[in-house]
Protein backbone atom coordinates (compact mmCIF):
# COMPACT_ATOMS: atom_id res chain seq x y z
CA UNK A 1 -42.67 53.23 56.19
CA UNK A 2 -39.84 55.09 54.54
CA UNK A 3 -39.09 54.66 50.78
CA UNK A 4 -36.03 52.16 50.07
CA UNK A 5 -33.69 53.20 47.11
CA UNK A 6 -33.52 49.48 44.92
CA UNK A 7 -30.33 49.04 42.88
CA UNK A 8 -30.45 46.31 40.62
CA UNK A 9 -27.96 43.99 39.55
CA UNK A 10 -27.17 43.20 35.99
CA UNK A 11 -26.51 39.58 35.18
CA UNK A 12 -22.72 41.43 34.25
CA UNK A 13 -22.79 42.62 37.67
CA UNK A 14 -22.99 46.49 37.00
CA UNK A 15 -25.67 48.07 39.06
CA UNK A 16 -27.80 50.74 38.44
CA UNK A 17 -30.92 52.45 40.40
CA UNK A 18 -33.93 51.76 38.67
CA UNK A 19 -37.89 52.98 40.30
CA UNK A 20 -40.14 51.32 42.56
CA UNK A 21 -42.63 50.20 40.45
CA UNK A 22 -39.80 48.19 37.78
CA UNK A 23 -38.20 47.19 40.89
CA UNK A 24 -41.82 45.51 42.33
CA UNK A 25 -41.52 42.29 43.95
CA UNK A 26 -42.92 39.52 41.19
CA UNK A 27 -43.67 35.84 41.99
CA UNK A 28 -42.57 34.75 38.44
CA UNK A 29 -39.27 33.47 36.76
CA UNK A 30 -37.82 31.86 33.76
CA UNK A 31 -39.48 29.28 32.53
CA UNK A 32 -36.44 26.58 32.03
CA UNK A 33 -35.90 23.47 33.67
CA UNK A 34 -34.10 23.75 37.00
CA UNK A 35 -31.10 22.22 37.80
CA UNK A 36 -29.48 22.42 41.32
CA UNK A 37 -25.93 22.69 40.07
CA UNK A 38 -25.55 23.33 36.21
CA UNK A 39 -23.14 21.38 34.13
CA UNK A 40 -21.33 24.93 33.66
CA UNK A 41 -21.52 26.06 37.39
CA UNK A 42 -19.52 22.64 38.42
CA UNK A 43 -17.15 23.43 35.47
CA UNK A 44 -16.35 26.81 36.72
CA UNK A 45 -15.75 25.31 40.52
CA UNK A 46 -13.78 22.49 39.02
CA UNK A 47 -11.62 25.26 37.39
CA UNK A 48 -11.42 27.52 40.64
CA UNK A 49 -10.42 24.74 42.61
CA UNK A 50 -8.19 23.67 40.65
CA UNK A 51 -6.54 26.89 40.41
CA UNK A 52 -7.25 27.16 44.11
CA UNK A 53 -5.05 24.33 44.99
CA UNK A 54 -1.80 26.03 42.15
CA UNK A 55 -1.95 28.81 44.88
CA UNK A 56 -1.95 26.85 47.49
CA UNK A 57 1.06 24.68 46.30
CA UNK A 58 3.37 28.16 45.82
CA UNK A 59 2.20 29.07 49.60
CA UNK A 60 3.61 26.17 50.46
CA UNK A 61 6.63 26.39 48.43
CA UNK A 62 7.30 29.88 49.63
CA UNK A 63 7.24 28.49 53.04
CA UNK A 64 10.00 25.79 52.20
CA UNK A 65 11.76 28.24 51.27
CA UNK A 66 11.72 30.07 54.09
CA UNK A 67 12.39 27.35 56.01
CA UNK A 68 15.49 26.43 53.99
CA UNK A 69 16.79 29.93 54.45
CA UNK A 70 16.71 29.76 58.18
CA UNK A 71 18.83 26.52 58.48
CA UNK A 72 21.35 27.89 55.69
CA UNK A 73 20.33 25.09 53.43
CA UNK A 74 19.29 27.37 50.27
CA UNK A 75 20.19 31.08 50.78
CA UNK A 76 19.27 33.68 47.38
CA UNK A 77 22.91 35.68 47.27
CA UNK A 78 24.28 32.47 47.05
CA UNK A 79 22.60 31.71 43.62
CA UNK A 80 23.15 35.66 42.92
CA UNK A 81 26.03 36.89 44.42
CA UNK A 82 25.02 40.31 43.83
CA UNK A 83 21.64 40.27 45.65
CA UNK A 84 22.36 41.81 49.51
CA UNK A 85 23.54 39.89 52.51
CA UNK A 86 20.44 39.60 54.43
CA UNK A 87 18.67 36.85 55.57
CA UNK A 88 15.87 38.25 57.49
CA UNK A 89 14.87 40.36 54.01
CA UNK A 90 14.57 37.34 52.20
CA UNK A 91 12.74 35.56 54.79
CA UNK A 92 9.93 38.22 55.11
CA UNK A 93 9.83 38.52 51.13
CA UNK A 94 8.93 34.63 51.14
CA UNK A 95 6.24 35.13 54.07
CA UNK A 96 4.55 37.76 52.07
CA UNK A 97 4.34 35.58 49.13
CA UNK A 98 3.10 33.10 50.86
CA UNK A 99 0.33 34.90 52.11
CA UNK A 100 -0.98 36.50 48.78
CA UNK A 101 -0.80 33.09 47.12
CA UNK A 102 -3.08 31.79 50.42
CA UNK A 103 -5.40 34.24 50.47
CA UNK A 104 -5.84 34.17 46.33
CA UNK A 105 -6.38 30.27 46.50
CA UNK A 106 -8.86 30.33 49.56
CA UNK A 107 -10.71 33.43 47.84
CA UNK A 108 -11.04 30.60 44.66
CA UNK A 109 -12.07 28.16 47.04
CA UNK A 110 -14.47 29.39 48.51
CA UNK A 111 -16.18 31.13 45.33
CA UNK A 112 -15.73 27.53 43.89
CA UNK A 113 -17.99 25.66 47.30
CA UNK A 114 -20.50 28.37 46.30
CA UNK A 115 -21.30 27.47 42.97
CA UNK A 116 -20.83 23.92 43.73
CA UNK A 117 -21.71 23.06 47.58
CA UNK A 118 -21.72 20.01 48.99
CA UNK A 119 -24.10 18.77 51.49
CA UNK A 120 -24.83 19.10 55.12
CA UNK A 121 -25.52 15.75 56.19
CA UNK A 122 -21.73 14.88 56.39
CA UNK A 123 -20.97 17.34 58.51
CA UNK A 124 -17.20 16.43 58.60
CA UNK A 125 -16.92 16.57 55.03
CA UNK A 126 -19.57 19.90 54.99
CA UNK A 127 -16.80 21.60 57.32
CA UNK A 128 -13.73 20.12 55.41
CA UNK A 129 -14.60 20.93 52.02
CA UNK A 130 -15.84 24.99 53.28
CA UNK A 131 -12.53 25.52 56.01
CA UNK A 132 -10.14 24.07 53.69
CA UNK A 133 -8.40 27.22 53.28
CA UNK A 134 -7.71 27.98 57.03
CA UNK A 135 -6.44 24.71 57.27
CA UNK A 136 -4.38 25.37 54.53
CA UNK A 137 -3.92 28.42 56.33
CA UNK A 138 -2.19 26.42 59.42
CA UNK A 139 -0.10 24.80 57.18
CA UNK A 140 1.48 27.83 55.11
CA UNK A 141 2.91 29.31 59.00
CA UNK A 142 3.02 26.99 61.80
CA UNK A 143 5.95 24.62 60.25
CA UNK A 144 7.82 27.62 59.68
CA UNK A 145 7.66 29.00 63.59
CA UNK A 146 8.33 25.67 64.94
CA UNK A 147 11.42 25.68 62.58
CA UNK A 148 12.91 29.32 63.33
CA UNK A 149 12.68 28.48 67.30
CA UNK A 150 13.92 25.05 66.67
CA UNK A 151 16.43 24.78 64.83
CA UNK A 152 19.98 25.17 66.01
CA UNK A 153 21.50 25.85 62.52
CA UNK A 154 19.72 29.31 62.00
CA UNK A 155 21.57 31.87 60.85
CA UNK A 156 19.43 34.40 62.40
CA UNK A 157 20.49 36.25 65.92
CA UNK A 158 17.68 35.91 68.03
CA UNK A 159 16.10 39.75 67.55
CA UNK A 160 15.96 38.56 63.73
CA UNK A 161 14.17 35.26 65.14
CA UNK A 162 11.49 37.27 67.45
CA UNK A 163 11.19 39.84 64.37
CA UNK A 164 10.37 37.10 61.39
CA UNK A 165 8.39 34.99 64.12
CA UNK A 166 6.46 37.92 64.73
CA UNK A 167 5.59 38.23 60.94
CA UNK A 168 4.84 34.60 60.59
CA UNK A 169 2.55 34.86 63.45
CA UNK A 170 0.64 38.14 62.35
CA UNK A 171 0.37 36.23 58.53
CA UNK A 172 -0.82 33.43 60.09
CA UNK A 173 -3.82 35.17 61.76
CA UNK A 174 -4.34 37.23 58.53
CA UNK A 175 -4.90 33.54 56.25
CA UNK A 176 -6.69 32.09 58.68
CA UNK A 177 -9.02 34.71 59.33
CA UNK A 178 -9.30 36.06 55.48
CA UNK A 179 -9.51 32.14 54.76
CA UNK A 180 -12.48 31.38 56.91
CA UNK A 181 -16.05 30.60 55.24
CA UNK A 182 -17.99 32.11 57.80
CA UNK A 183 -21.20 31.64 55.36
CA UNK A 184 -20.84 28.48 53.61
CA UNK A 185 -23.55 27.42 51.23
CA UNK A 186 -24.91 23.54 51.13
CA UNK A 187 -26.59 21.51 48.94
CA UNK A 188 -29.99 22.07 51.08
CA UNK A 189 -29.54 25.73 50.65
CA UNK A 190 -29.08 25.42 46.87
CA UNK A 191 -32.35 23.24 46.37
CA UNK A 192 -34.31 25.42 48.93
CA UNK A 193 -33.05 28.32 46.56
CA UNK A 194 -34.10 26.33 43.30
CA UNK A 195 -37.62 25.88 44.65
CA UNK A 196 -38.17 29.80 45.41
CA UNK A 197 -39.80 30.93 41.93
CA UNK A 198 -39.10 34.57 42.43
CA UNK A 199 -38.04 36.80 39.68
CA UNK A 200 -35.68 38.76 42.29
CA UNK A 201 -33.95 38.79 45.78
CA UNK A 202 -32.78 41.52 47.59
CA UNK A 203 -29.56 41.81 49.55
CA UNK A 204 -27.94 44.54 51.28
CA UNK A 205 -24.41 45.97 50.34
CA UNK A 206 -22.63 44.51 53.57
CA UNK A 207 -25.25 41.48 54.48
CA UNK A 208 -24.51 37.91 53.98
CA UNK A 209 -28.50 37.21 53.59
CA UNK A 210 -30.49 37.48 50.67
CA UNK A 211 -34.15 38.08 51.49
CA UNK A 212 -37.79 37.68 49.12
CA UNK A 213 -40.02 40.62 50.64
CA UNK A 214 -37.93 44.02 50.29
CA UNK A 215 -40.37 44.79 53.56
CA UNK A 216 -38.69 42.19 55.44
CA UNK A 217 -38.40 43.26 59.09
CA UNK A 218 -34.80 42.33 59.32
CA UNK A 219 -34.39 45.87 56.50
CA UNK A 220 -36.64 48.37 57.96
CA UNK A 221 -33.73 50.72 58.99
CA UNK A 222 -32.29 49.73 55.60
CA UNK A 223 -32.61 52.51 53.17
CA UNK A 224 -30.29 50.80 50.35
CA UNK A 225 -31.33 47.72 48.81
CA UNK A 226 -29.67 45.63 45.50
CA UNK A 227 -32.08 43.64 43.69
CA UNK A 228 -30.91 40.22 42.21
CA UNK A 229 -32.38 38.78 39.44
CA UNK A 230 -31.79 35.09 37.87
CA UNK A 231 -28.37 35.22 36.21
CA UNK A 232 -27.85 33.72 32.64
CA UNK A 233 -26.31 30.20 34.20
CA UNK A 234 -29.12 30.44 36.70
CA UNK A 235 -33.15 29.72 36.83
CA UNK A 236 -34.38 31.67 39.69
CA UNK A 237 -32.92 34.89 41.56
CA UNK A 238 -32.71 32.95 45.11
CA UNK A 239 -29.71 30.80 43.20
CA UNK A 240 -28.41 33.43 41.40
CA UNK A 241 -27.81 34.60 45.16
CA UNK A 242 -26.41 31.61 46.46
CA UNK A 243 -24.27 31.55 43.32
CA UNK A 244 -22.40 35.12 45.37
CA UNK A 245 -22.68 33.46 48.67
CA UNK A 246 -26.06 34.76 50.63
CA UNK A 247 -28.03 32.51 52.17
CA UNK A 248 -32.07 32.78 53.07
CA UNK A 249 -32.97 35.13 56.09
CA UNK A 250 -34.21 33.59 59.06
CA UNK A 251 -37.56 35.62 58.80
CA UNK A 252 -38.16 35.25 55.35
CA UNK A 253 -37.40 31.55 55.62
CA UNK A 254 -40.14 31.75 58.50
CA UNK A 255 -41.98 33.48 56.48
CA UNK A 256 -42.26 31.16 53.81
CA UNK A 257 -42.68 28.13 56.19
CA UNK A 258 -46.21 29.81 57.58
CA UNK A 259 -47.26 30.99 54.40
CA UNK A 260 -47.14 27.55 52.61
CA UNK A 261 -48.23 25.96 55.76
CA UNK A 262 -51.78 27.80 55.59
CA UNK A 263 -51.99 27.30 51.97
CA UNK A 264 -51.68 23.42 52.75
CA UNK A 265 -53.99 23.79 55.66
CA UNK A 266 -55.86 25.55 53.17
CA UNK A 267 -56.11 22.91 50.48
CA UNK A 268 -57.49 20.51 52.78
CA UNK A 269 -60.12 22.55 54.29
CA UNK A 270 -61.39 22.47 50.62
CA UNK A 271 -60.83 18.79 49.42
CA UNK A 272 -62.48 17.75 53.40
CA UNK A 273 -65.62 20.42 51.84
CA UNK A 274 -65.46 18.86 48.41
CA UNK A 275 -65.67 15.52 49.46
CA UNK A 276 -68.49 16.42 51.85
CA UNK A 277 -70.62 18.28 49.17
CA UNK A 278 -70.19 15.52 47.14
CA UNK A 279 -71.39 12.44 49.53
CA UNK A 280 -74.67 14.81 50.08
CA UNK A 281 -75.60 14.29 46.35
């Protein structure tokens, strides 16, 4: 089996290649109590979502705006007579905006669902809470097609009309695709994570996994590997993981299931022989 090449994470997340044998899979971790969700980890998702939804309320604005310069309703050069004559201009300018405050907010939101999940048995509220953002999404755009086809005040020829609706359309697919959690983390992730008392995870530049054996058999044409360790706000690696979004692999999360499954099957063999050495005397 080849030799991987182990970058490890700092806890300030600079990385730097360290050897084999410091980077050695250990079963041990901090010794602190552990918490699912810290009292500073929902502070920080409090904050992000808070600033999250600031964002998302300028999207929206930019939109009306928009929207209000394709009836005629609130045109710039009428506020500044010396701005240029040109409503299409201004109506891109407000698109734009409204996608960079989307994609910002969504970017906070979902960073904020990862340090602070919520849990999979609702699974309305699971896919709510983690899709917010391409809903959000919807909202920024749609409105503002329906309008420019619509409405019968525009004061936009209709090459202008196919031209902005044609923006609209490509920055809808942009904050709906950008806005998507396509890895969500849940509560059940975040307790499985807690339970794993491994001093570090590895993850791949471009995965969306995090894995316990570096030998996994999901990596063996993986020549790259970045060890994570237990952050300062965290107790073990696994939720210092979940923290940046990976989730368990599939084989390592088989893994796991078989190995503590023969260690109960284990235990039992030995209290069934205990108690049978014991009725002999």
């Amino acid at each position: 089996m080849a030799e991987k090449k182990i970058i490890k994470q700092q806890s300030d997340g600079t990385k730097k290649t360290v050897t084999r044998s410091t980077a050695a899979r250990t079963t041990t971790s901090k010794k602190t109590a552990k918490v699912a969700v810290t009292e500073a980890d929902k502070s920080k998702a409090t904050g992000l979502r808070v600033g999250a939804i600031i964002l998302w309320v300028l999207a929206l604005a930019c939109e009306l705006v928009a929207i209000m310069n394709v009836t005629g309703k609130w045109y710039l050069p009428d506020l500044f007579p010396k701005l240029p004559d040109n409503y299409l201009l201004y109506l891109i300018i407000f698109l734009v905006l409204d996608l960079i405050f989307l994609i910002i907010g969504s970017q906070l939101w979902k960073k904020a669902n990862h340090l602070d999940p919520c849990s999979r048995e609702n699974k309305f509220r699971f896919f709510i809470q983690n899709q917010l953002g391409a809903i959000v999404a919807i909202l920024c755009f749609v409105p503002f097609i329906i309008v420019i086809f619509a409405s019968k005040n525009s004061k936009l020829n209709t090459k202008e009309k196919w031209i902005a609706a044609a923006v609209a359309i490509v920055a809808l697919l942009i904050g709906v695709f950008s806005s998507i959690d396509y890895h969500p983390v849940s509560q059940e992730d975040v307790d499985q994570a807690i339970s794993l008392d491994q001093a570090q995870v590895y993850v791949t530049a471009f995965g969306h996994c995090f894995h316990l054996d570096e030998n996994c058999q999901s990596l063996h044409n993986t020549g790259e590997l970045i060890a994570i360790e237990a952050g300062e706000e965290t107790t073990t690696a696994a939720r210092e993981a979940t923290r940046q979004g990976y989730r368990l692999c599939k084989f390592c999360e088989r893994q796991l299931e078989q190995t503590l499954n023969d260690a109960s099957q284990g235990e039992e063999v030995e209290i069934a022989f205990i108690k049978e050495y014991s009725y002999a005397y």
